[in-house]
N, C-alpha and C. Protein backbone atom coordinates (compact mmCIF):
# COMPACT_ATOMS: atom_id res chain seq x y z
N UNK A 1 -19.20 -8.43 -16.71
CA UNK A 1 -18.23 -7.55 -17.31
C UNK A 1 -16.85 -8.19 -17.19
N UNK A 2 -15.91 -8.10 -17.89
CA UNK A 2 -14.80 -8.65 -18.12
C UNK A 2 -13.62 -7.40 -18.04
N UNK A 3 -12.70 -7.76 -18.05
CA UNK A 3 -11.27 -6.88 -18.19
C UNK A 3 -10.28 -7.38 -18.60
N UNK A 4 -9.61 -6.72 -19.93
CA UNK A 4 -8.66 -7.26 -20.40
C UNK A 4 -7.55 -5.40 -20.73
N UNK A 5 -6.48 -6.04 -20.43
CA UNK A 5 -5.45 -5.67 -20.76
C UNK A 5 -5.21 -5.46 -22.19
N UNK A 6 -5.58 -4.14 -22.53
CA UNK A 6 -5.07 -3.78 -24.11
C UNK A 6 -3.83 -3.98 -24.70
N UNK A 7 -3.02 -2.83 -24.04
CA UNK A 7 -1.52 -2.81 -24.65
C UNK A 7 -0.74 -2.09 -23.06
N UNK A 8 0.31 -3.25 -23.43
CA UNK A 8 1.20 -2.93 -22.35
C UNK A 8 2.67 -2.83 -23.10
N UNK A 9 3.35 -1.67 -22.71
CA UNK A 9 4.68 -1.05 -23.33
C UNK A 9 5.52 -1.59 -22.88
N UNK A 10 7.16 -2.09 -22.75
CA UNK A 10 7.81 -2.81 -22.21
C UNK A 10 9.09 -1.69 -22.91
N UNK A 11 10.28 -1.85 -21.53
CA UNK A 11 11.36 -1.73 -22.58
C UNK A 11 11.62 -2.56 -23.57
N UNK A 12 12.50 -2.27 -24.59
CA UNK A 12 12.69 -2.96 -25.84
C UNK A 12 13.53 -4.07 -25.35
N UNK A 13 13.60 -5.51 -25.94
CA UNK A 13 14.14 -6.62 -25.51
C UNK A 13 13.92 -7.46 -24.13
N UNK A 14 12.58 -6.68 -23.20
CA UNK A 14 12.63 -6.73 -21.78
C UNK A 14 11.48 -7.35 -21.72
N UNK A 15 11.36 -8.75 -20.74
CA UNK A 15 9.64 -9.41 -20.38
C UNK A 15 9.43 -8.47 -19.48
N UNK A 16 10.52 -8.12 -18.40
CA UNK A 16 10.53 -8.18 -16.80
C UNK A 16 11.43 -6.53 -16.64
N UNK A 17 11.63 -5.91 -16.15
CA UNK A 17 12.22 -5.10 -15.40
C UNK A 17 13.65 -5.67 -15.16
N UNK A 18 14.97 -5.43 -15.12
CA UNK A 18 15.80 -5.68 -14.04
C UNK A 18 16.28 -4.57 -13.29
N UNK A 19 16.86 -4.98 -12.32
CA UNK A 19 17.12 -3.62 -11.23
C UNK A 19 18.06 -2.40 -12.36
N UNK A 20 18.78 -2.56 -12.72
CA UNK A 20 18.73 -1.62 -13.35
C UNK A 20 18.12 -0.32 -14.21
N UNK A 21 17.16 -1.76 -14.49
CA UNK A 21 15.45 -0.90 -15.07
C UNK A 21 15.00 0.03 -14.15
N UNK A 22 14.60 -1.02 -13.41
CA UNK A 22 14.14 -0.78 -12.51
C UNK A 22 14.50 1.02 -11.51
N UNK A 23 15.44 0.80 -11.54
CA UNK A 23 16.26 2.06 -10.79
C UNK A 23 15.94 3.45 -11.80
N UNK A 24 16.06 2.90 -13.31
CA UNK A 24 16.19 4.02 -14.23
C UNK A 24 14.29 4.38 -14.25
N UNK A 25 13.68 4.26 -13.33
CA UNK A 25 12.27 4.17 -13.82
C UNK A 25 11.82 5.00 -12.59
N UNK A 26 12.23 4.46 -11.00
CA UNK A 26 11.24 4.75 -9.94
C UNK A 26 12.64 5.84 -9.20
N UNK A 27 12.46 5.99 -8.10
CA UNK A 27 12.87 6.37 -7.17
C UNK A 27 12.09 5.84 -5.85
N UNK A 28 12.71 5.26 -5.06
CA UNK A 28 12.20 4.51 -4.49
C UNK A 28 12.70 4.49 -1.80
N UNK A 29 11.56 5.21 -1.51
CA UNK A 29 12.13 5.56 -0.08
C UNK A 29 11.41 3.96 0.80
N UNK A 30 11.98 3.80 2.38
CA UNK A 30 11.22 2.62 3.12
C UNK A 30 10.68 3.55 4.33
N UNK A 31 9.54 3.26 4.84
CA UNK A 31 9.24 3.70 6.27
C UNK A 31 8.86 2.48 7.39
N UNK A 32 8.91 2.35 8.38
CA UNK A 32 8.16 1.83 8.88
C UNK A 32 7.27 2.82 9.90
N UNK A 33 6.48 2.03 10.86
CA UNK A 33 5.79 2.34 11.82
C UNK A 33 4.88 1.35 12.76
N UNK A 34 4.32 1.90 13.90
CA UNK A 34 3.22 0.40 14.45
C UNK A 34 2.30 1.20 14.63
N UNK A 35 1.24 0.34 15.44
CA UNK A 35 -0.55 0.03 15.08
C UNK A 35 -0.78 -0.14 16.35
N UNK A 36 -1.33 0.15 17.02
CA UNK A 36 -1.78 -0.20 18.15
C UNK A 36 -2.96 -0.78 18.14
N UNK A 37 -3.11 -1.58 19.45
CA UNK A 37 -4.70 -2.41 18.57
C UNK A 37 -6.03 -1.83 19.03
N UNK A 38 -5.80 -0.87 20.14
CA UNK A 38 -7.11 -0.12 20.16
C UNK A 38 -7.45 0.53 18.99
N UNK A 39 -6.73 0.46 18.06
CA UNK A 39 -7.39 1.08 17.21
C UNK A 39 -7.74 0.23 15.35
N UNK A 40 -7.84 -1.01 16.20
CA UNK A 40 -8.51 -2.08 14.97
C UNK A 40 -10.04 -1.86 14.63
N UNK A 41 -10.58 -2.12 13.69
CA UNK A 41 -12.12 -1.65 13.76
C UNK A 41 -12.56 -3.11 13.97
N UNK A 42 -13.44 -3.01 14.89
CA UNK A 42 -14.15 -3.96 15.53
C UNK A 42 -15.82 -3.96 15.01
N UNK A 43 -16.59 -5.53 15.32
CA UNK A 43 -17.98 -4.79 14.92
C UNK A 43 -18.75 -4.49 15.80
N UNK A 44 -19.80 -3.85 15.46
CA UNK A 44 -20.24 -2.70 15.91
C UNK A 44 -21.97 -3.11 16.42
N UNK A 45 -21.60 -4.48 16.30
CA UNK A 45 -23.05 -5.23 16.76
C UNK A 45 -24.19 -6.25 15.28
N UNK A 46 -23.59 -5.24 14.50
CA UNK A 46 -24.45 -5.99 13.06
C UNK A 46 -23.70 -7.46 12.31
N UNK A 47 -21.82 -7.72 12.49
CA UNK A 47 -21.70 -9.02 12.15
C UNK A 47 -21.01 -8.76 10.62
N UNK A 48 -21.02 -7.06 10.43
CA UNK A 48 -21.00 -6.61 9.28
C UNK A 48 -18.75 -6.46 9.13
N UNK A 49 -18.58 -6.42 8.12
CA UNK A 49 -16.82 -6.20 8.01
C UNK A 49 -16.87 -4.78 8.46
N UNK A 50 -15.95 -4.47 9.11
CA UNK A 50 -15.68 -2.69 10.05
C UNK A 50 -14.58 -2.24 9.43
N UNK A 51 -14.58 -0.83 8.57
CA UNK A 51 -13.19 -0.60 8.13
C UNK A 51 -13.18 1.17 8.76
N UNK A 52 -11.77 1.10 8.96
CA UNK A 52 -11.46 2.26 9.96
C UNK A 52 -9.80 2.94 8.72
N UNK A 53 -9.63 3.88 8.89
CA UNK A 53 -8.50 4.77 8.02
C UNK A 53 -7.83 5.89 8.98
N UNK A 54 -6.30 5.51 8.84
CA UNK A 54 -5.72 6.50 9.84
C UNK A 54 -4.50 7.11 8.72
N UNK A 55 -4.28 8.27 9.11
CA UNK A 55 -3.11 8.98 7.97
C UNK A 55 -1.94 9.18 8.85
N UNK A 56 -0.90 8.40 8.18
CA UNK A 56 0.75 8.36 8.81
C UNK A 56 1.46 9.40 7.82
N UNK A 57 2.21 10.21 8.43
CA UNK A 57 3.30 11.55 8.31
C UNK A 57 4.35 10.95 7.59
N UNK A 58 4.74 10.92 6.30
CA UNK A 58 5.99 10.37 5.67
C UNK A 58 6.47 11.58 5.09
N UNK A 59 7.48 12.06 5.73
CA UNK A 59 7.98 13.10 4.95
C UNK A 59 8.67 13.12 3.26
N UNK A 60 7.99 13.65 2.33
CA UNK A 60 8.68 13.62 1.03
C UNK A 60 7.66 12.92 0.15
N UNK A 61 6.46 11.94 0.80
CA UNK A 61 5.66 11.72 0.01
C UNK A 61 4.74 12.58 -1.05
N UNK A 62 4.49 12.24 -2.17
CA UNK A 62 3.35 13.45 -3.10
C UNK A 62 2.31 12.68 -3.61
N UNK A 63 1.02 13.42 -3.85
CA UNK A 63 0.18 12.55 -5.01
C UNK A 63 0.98 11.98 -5.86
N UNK A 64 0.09 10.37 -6.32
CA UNK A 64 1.08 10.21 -7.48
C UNK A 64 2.30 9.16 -7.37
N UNK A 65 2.26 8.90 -5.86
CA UNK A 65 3.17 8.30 -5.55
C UNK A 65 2.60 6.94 -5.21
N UNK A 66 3.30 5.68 -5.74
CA UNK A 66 2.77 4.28 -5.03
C UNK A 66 3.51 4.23 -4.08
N UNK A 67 2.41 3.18 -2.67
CA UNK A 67 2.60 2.90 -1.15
C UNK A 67 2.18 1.88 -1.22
N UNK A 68 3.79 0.82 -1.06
CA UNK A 68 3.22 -0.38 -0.70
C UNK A 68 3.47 -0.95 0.59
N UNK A 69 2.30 -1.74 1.57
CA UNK A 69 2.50 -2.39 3.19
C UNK A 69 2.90 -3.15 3.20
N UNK A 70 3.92 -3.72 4.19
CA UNK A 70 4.04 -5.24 4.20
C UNK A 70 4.04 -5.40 6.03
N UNK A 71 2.92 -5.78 6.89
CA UNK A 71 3.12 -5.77 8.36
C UNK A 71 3.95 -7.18 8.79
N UNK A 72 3.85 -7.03 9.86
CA UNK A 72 5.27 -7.97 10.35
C UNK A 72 4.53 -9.31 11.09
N UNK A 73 3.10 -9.56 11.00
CA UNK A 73 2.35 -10.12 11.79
C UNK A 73 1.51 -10.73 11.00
N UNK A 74 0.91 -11.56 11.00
CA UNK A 74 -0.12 -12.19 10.42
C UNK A 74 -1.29 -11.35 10.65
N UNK A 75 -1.68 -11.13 9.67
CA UNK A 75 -3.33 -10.43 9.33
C UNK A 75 -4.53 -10.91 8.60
N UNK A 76 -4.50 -12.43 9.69
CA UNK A 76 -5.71 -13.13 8.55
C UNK A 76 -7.01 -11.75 9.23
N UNK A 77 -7.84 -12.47 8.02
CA UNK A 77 -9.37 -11.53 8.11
C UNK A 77 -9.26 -9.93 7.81
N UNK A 78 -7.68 -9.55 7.68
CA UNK A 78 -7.86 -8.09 7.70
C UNK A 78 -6.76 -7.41 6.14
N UNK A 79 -7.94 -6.71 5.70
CA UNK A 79 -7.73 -6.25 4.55
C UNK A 79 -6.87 -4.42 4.84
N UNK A 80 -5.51 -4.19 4.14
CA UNK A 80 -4.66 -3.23 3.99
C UNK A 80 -4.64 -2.31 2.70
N UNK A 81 -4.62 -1.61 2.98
CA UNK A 81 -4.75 -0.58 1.78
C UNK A 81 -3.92 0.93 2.04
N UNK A 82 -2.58 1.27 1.46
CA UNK A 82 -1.82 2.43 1.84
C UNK A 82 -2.14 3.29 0.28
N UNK A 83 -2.25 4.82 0.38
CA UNK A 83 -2.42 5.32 -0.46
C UNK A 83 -1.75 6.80 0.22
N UNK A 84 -0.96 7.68 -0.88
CA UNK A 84 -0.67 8.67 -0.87
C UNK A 84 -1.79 9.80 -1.00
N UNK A 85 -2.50 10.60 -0.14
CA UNK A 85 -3.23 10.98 0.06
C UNK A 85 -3.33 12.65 -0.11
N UNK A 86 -2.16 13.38 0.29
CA UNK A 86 -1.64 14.38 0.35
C UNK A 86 -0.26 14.60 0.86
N UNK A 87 0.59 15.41 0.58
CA UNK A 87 1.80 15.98 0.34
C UNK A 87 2.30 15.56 2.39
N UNK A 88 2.92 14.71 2.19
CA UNK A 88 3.38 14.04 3.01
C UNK A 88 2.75 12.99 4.23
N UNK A 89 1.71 12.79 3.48
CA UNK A 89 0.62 11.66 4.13
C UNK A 89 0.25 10.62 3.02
N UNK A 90 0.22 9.97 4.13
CA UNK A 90 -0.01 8.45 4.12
C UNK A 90 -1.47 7.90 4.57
N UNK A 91 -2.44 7.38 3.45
CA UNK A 91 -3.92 7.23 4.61
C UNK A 91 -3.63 5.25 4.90
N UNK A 92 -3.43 5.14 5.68
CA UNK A 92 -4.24 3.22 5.68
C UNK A 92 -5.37 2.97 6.00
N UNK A 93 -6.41 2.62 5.44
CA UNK A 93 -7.26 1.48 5.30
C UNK A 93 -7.00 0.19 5.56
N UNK A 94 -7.67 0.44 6.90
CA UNK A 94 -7.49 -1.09 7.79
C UNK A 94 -9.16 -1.98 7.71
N UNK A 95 -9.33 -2.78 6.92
CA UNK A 95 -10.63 -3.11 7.43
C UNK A 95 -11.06 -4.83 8.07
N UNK A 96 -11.32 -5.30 9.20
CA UNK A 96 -11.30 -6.17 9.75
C UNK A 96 -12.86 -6.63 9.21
N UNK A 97 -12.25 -8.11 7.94
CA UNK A 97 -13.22 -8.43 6.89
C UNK A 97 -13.99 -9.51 7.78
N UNK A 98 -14.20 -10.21 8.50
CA UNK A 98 -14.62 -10.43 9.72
C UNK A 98 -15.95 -10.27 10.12
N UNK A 99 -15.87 -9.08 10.39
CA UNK A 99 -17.09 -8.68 11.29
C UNK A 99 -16.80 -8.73 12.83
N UNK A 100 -16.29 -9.90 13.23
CA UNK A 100 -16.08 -10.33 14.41
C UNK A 100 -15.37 -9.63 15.52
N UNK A 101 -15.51 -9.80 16.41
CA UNK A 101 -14.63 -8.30 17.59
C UNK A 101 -13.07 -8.75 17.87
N UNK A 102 -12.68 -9.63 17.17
CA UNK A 102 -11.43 -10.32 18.06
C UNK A 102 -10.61 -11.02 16.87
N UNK A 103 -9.58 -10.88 16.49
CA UNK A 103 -8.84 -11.72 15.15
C UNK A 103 -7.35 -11.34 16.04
N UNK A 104 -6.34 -12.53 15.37
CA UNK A 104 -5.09 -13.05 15.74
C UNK A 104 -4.55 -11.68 15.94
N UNK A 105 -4.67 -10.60 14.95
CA UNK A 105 -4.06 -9.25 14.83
C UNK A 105 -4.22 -9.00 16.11
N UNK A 106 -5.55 -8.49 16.69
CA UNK A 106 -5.39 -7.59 17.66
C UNK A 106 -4.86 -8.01 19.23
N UNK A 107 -4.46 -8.90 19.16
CA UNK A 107 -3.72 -9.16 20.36
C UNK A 107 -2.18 -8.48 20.52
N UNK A 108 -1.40 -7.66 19.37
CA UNK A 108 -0.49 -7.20 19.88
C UNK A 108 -0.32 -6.12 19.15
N UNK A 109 0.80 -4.94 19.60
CA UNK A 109 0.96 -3.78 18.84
C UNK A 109 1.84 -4.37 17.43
N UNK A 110 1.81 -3.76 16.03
CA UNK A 110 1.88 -4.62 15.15
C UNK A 110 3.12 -3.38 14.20
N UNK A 111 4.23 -4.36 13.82
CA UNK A 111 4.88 -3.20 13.18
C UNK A 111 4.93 -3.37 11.93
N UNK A 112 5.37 -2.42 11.05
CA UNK A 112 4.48 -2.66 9.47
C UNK A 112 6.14 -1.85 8.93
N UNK A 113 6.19 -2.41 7.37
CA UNK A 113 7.17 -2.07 6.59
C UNK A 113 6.42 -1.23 5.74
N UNK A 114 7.21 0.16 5.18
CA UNK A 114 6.12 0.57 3.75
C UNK A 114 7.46 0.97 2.83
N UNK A 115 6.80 1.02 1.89
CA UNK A 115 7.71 1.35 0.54
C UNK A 115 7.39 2.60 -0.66
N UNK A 116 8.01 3.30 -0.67
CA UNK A 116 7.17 4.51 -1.52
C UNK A 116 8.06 4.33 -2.95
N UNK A 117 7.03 4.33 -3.89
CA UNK A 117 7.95 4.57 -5.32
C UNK A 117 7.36 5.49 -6.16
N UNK A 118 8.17 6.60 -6.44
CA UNK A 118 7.91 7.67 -7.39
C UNK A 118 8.44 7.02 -8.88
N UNK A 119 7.55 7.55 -9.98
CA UNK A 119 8.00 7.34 -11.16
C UNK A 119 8.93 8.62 -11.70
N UNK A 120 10.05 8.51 -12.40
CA UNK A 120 10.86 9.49 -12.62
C UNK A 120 10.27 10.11 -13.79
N UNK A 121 10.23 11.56 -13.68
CA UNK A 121 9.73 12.13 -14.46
C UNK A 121 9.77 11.85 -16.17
N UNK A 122 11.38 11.41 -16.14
CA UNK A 122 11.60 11.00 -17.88
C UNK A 122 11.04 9.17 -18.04
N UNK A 123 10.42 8.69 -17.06
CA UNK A 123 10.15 7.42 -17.65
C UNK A 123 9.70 7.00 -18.87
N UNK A 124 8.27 7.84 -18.55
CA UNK A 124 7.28 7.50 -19.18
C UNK A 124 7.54 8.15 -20.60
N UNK A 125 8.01 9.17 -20.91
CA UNK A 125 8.82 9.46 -22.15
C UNK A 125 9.10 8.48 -22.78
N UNK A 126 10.66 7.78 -21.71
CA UNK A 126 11.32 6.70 -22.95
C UNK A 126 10.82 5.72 -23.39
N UNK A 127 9.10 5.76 -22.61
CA UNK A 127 8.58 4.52 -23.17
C UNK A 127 7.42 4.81 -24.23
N UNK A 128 7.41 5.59 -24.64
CA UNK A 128 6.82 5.87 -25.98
C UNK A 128 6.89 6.11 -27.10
N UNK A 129 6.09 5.47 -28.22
CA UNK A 129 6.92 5.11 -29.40
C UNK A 129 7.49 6.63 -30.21
């Protein structure tokens, strides 16, 4: 199976976004937080990748909203995933692709950047023909 990109809308005259665009489009908050490493998913005896999901409190978040991670640490072997989940939560999907009980991560408590961007209600308007 394949995937292709039908039609993609652009402002008029625009390849790219500029911050200005940009601004007139999202609304945009930062959080951080840390990880402690007891709570990395480890395996469980089978050798198999272990994925574990914990929900962080961001006040003002909604469905609907993109969450993007950026941690402060190197995370080889381990796959991130932030999603707006419910009305001021945050779920991450941590999964240690691995298998293995022990990666560079879990040797320290780990602090993580996030980024929330709401689309403004009139965006998607001005972008239709």
């Amino acid at each position: 199976m394949t995937s292709a990109i039908t039609a993609v809308k652009l402002p008029e005259d625009q390849a790219i976004a500029t911050p200005y665009q940009f601004s007139a489009l999202f609304d945009a908050g930062v959080f951080s937080f840390t990880f402690e490493a007891d709570t990395i998913p480890v395996d469980a005896g089978g050798g198999e990748a272990q994925e574990a999901a914990f929900e962080i409190t961001v006040p003002g978040v909604a469905l609907g909203d993109f969450v993007f991670i950026s941690p402060a640490v190197d995370v080889v072997d381990m796959s991130l995933v932030a999603y707006v989940s419910a009305a001021d939560t945050v779920t991450l999907q941590l999964e240690n692709l691995t298998g293995a009980d022990g990666t560079p991560f879990d040797a320290a408590t780990a602090g993580f950047l996030g980024l929330v961007l709401r689309l403004k209600p009139n965006a998607l308007v001005d972008l239709q023909d």
